[in-house]
PDB file of N, CA and C in Angstrom:
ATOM      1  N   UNK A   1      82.226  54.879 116.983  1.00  0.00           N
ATOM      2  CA  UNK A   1      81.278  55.260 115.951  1.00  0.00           C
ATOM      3  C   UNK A   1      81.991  55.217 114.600  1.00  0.00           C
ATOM      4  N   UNK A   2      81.316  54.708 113.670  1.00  0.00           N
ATOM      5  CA  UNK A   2      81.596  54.737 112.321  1.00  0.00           C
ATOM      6  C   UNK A   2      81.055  55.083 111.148  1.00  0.00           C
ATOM      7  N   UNK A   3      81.944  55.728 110.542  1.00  0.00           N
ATOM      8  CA  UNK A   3      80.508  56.407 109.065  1.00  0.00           C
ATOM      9  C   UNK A   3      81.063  55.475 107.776  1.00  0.00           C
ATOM     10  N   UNK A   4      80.212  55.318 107.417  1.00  0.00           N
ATOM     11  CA  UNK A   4      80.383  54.733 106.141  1.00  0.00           C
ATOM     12  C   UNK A   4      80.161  55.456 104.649  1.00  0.00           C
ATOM     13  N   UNK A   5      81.715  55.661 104.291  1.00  0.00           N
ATOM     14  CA  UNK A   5      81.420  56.951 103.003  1.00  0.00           C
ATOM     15  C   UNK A   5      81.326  56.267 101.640  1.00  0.00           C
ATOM     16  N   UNK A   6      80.553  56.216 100.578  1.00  0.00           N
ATOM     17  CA  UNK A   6      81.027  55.916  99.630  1.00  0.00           C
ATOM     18  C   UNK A   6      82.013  55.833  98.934  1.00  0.00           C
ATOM     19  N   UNK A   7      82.424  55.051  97.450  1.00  0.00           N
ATOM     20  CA  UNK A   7      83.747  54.863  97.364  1.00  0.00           C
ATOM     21  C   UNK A   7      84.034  56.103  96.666  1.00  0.00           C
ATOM     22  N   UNK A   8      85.245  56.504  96.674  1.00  0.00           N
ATOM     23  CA  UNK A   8      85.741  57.943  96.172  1.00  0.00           C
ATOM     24  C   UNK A   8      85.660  57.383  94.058  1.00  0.00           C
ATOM     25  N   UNK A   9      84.725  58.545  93.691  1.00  0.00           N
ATOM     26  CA  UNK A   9      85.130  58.166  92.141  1.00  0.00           C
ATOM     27  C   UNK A   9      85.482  59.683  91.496  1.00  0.00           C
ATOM     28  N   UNK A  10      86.593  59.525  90.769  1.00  0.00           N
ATOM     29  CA  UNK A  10      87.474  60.853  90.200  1.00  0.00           C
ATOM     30  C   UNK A  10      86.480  61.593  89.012  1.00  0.00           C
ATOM     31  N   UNK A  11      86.140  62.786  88.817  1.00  0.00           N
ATOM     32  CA  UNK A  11      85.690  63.324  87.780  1.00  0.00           C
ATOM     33  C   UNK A  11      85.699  62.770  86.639  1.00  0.00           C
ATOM     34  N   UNK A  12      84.809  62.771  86.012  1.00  0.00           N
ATOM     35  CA  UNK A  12      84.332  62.351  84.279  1.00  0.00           C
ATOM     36  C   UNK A  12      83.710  63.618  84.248  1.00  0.00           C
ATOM     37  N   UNK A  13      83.708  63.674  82.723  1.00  0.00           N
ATOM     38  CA  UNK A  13      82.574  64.139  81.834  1.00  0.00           C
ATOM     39  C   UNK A  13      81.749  63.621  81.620  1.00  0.00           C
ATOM     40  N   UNK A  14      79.856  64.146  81.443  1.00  0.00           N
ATOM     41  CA  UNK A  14      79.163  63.016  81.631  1.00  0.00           C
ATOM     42  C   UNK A  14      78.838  62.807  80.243  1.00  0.00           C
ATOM     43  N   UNK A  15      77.957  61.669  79.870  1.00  0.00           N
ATOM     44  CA  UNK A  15      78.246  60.868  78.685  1.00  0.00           C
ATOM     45  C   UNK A  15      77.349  62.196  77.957  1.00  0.00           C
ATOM     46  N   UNK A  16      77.425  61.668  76.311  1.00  0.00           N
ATOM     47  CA  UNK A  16      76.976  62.626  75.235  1.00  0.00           C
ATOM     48  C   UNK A  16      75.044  62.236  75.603  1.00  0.00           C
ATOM     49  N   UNK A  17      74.776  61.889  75.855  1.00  0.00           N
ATOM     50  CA  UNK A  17      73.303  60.769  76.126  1.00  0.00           C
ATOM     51  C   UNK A  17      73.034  61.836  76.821  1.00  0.00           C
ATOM     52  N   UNK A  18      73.570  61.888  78.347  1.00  0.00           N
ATOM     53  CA  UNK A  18      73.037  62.205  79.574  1.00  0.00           C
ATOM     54  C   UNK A  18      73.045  63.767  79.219  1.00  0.00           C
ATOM     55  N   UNK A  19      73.892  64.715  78.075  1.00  0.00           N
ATOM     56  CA  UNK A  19      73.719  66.076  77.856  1.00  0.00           C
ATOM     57  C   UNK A  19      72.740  66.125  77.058  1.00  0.00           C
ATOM     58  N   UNK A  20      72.702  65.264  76.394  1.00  0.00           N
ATOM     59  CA  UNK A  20      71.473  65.570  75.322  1.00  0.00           C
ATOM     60  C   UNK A  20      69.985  65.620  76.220  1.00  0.00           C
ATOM     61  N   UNK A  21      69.916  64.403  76.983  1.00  0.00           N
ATOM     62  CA  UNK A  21      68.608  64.498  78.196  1.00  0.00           C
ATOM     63  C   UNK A  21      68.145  65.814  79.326  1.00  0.00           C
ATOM     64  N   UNK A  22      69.793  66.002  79.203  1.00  0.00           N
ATOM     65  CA  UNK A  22      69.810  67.652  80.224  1.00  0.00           C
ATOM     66  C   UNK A  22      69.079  68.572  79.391  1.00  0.00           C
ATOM     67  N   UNK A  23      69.814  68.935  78.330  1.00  0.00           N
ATOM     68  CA  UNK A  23      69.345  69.829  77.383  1.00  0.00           C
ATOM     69  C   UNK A  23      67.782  69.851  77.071  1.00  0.00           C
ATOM     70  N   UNK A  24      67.300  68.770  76.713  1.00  0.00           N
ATOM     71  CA  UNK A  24      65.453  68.344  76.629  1.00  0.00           C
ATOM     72  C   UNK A  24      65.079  68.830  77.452  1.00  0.00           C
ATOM     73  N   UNK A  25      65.444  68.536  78.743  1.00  0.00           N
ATOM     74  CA  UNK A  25      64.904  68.696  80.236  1.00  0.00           C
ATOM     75  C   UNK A  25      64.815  70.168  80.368  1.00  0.00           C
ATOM     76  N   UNK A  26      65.580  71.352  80.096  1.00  0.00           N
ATOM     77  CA  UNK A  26      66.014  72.538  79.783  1.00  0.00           C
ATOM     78  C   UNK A  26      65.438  72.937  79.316  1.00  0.00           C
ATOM     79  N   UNK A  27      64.842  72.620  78.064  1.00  0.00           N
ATOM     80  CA  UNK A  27      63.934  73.160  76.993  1.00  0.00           C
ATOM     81  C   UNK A  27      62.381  72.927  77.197  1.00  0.00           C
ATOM     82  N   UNK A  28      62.077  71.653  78.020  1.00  0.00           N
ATOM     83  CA  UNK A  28      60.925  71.874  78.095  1.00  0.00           C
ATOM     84  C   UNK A  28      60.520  72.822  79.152  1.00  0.00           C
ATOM     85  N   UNK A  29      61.759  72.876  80.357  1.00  0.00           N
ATOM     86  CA  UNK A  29      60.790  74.058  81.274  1.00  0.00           C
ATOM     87  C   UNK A  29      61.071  75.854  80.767  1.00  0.00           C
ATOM     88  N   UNK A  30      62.152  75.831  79.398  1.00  0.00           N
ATOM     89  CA  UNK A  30      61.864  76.816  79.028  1.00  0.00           C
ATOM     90  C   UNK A  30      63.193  77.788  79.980  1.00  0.00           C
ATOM     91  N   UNK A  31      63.805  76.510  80.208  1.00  0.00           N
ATOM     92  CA  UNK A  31      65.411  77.196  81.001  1.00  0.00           C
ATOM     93  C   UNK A  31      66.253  77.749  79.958  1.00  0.00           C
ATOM     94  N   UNK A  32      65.968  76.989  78.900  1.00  0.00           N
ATOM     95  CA  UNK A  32      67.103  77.533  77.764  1.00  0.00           C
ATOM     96  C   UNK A  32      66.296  77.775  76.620  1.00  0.00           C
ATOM     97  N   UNK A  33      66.733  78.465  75.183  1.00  0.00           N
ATOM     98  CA  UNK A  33      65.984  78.787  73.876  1.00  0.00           C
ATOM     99  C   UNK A  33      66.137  77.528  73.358  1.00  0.00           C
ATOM    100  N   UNK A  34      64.857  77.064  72.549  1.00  0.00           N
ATOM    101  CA  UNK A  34      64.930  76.269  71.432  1.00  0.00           C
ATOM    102  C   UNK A  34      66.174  75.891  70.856  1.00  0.00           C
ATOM    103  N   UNK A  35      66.448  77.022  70.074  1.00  0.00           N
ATOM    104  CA  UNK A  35      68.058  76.963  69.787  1.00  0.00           C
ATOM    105  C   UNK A  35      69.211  76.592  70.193  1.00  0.00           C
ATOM    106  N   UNK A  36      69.086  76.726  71.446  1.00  0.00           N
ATOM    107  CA  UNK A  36      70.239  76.376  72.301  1.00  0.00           C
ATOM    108  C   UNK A  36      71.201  75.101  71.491  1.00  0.00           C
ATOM    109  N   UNK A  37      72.538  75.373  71.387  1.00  0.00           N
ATOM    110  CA  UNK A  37      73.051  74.323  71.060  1.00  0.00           C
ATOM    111  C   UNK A  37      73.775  73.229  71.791  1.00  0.00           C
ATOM    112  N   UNK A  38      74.322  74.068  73.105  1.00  0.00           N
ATOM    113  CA  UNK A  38      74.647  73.390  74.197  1.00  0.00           C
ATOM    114  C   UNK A  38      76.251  72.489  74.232  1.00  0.00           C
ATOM    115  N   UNK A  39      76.859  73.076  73.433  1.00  0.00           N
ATOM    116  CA  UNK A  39      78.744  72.714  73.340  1.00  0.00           C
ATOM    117  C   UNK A  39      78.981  73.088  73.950  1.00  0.00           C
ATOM    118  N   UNK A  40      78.553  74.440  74.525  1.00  0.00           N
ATOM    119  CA  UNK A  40      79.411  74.829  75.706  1.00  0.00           C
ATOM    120  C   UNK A  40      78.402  74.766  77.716  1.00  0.00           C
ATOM    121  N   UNK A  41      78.020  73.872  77.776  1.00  0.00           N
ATOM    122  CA  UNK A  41      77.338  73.589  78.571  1.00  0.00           C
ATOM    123  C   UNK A  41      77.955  72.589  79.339  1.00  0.00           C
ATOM    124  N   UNK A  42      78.861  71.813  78.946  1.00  0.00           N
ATOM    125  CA  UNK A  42      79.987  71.284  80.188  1.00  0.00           C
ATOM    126  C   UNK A  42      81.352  71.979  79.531  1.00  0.00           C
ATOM    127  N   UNK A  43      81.922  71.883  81.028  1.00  0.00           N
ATOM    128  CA  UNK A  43      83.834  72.706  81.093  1.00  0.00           C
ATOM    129  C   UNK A  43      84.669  71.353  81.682  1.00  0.00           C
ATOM    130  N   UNK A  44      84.917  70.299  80.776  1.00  0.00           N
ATOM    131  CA  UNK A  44      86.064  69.889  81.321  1.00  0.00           C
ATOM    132  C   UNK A  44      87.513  69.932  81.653  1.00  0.00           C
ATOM    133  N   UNK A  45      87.591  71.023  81.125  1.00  0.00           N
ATOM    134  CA  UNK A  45      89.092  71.950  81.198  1.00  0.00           C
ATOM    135  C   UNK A  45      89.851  71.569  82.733  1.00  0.00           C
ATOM    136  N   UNK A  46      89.024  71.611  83.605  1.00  0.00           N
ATOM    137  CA  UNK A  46      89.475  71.529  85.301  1.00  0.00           C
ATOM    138  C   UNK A  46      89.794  69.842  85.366  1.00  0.00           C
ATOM    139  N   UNK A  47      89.565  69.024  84.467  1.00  0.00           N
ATOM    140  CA  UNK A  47      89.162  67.509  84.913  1.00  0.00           C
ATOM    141  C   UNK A  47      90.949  66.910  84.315  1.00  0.00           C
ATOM    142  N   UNK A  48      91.694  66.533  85.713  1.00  0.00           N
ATOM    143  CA  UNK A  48      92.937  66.008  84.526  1.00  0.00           C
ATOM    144  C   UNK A  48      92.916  65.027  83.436  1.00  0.00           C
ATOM    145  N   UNK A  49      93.463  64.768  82.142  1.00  0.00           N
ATOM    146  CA  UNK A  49      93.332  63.126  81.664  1.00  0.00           C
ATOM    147  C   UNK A  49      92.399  63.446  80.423  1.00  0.00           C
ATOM    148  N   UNK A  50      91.345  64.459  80.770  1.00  0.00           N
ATOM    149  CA  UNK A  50      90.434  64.839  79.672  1.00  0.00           C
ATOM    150  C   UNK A  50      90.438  65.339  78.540  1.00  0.00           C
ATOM    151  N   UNK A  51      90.369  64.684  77.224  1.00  0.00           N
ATOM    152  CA  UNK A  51      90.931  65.204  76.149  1.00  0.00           C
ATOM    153  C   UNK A  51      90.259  66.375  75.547  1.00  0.00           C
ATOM    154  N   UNK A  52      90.782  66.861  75.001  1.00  0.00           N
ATOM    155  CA  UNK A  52      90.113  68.510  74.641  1.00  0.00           C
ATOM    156  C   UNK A  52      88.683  68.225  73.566  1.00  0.00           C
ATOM    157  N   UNK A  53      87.525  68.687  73.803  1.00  0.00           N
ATOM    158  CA  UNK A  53      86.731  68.691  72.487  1.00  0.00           C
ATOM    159  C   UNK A  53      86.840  68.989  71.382  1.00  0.00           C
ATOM    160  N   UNK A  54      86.842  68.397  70.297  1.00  0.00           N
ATOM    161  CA  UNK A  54      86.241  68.144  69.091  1.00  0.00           C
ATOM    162  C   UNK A  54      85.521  69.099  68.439  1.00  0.00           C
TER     163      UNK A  54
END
């Protein structure tokens, strides 16, 4: 018997696009305030290689 696993891919941060879409997505069901600014809504701190934010 054999399983077939996908290929192993190492942690990223996900792109600035795909937070901004999260965040919308968030706001319309009213998960987060209007306001929300959302910098601190990913932690890449744990991810090696990852340069510190800006």
């Amino acid at each position: 018997m054999q399983i077939d696993l996908p290929d192993y891919r190492p942690a990223t941060r996900p792109s600035y696009h795909d937070i901004e879409k999260i965040i919308a997505w968030l706001k319309s069901k009213g998960a987060i305030p209007d306001y929300y600014p959302g910098e601190n809504l990913v932690d890449t701190t744990f991810i090696p290689g990852t340069p510190e934010p800006q």
